[in-house]
Protein backbone atom coordinates (compact mmCIF):
# COMPACT_ATOMS: atom_id res chain seq x y z
CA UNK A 1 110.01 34.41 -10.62
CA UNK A 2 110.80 32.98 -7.26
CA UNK A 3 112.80 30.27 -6.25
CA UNK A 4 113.39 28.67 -3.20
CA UNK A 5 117.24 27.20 -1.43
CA UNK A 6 117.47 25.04 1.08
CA UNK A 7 121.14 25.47 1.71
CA UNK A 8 124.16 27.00 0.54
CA UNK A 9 124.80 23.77 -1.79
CA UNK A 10 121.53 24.74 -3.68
CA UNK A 11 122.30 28.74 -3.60
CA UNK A 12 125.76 27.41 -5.61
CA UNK A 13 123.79 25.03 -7.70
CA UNK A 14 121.52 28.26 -8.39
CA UNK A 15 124.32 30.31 -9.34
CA UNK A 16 124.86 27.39 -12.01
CA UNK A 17 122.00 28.01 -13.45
CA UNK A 18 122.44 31.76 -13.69
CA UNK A 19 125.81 31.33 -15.58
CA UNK A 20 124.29 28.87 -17.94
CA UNK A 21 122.20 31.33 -19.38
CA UNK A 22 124.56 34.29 -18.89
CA UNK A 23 125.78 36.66 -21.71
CA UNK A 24 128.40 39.04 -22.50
CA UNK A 25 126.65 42.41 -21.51
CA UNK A 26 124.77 41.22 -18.42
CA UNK A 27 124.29 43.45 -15.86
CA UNK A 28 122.96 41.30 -12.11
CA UNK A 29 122.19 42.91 -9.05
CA UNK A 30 122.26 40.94 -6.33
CA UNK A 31 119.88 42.23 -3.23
CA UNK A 32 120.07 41.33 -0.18
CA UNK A 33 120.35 41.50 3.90
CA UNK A 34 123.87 40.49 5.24
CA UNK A 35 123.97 36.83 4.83
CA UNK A 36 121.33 36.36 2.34
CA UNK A 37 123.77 34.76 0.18
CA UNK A 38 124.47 36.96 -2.12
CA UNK A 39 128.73 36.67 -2.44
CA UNK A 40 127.65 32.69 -2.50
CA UNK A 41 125.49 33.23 -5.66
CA UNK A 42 128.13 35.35 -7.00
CA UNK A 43 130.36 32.75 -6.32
CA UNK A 44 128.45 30.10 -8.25
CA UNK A 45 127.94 31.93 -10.93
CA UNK A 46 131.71 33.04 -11.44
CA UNK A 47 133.01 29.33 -10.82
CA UNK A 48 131.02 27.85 -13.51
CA UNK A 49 131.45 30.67 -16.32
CA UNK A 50 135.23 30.53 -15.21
CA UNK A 51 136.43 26.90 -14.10
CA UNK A 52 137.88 28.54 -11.20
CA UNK A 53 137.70 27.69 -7.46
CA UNK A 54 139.47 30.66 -6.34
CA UNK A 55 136.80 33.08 -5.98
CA UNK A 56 136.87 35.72 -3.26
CA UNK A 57 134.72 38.30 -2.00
CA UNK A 58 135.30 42.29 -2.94
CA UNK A 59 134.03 43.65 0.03
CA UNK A 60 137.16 45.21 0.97
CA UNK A 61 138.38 45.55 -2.45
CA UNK A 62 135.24 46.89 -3.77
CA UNK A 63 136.13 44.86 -7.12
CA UNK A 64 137.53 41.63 -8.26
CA UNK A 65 137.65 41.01 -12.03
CA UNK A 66 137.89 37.11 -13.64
CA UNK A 67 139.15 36.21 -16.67
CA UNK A 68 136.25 35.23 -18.80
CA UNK A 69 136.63 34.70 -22.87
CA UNK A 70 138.49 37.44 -24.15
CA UNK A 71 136.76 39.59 -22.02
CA UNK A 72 136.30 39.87 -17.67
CA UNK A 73 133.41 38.99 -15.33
CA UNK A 74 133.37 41.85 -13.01
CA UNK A 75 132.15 41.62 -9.46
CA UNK A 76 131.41 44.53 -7.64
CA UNK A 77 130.35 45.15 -3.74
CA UNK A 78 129.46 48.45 -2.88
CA UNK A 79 128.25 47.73 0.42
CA UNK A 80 131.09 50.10 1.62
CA UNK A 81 130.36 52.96 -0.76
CA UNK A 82 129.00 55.97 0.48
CA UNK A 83 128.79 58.38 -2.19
CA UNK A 84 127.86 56.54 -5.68
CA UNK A 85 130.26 58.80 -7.86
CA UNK A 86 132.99 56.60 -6.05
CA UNK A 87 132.10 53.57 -8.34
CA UNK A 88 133.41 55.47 -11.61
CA UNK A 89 136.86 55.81 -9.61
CA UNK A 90 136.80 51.61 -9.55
CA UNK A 91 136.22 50.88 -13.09
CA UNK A 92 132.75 50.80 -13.07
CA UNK A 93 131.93 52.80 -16.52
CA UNK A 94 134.48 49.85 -18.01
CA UNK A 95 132.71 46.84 -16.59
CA UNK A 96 129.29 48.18 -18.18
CA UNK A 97 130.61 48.24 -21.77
CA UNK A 98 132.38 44.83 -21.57
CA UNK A 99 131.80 41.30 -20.00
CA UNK A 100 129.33 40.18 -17.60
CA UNK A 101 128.85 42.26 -14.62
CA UNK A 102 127.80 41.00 -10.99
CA UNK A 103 127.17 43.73 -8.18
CA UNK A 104 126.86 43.14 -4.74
CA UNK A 105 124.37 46.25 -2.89
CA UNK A 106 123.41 47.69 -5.84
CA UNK A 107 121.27 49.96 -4.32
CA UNK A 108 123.09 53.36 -4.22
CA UNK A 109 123.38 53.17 -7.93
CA UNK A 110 120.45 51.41 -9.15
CA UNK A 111 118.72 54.37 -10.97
CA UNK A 112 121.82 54.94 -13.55
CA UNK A 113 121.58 51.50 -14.46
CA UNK A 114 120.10 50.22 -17.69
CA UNK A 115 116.91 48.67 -17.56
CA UNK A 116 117.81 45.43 -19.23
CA UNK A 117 119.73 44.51 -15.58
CA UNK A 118 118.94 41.41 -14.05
CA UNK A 119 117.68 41.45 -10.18
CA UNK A 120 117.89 39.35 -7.73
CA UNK A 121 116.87 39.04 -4.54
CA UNK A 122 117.70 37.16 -1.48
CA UNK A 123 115.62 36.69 1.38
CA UNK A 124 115.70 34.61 4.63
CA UNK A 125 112.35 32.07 5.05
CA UNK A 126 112.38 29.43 7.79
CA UNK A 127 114.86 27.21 8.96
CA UNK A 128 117.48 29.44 7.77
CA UNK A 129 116.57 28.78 3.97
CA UNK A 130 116.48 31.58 1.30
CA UNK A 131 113.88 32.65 -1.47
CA UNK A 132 115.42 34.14 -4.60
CA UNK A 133 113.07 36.42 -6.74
CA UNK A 134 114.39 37.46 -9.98
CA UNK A 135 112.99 40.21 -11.89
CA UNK A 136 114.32 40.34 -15.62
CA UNK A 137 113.00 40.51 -18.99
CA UNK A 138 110.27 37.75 -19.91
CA UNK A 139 113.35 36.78 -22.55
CA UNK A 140 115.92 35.95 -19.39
CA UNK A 141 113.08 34.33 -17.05
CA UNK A 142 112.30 32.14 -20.20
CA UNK A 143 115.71 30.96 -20.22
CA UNK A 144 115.87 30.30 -16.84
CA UNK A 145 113.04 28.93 -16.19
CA UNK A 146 113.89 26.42 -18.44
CA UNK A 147 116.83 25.66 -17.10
CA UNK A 148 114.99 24.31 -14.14
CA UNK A 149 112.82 21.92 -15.87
């Protein structure tokens, strides 16, 4: 399912969207070229599950957790990782057994993930907009295609 953003404003809006139909267990991969948008999706989706406007980007960190319910929303880059047996040292094998989970680069690890994982994928079109394609189950796109009606 694609979807297309004409600015940063909509890529928040987007992430609004996401978090709407978000559930404890999620797993979403955000894809993406440097400056796709990706820690700006992220960010929309953690503000609205979470009410707060103090969300950061783990790139150096690797990890930020949020409070969310009586559980976390964890957010994970691993743009920096080089070898993926470095993302059990970061809690990793925790954030996939509790909460919602939101990873930045997911590509080094992608093949020990479970299936059920959400994708998306940012691209740059022209005049510096971006095209989001999400792969998920036909369950998920349902829901969010709904929420865009």
């Amino acid at each position: 399912m694609e979807f297309f953003l004409k600015n940063e404003t909509e890529t928040i809006k987007f992430g609004k969207k996401i978090a709407a139909i978000s559930s404890l267990g999620d797993i979403l991969c955000l894809k993406g070229k440097l400056g796709t948008g990706k820690t700006t999706l992220a960010k929309g989706i953690i503000q609205n599950l979470t009410n707060s406007d103090k969300v950061l980007s783990p790139t150096y960190p690797l990890m930020i957790n949020y409070n969310y319910k009586n559980t976390y929303i964890w957010h994970f880059d691993f743009y920096r990782i080089k070898n993926k047996h470095e993302i059990w040292d970061i809690g990793f094998e925790e954030a996939l057994n509790e909460g919602i989970t939101i990873i930045e680069w997911p590509e080094i690890i992608e093949e020990t993930l479970p299936k059920t994982k959400i994708s998306i994928s940012l691209f740059e079109t022209e005049n510096n907009e971006r095209k989001a394609i999400v792969l998920a189950s036909n369950h998920y796109l349902d829901r969010l295609s709904g929420k865009f009606i």
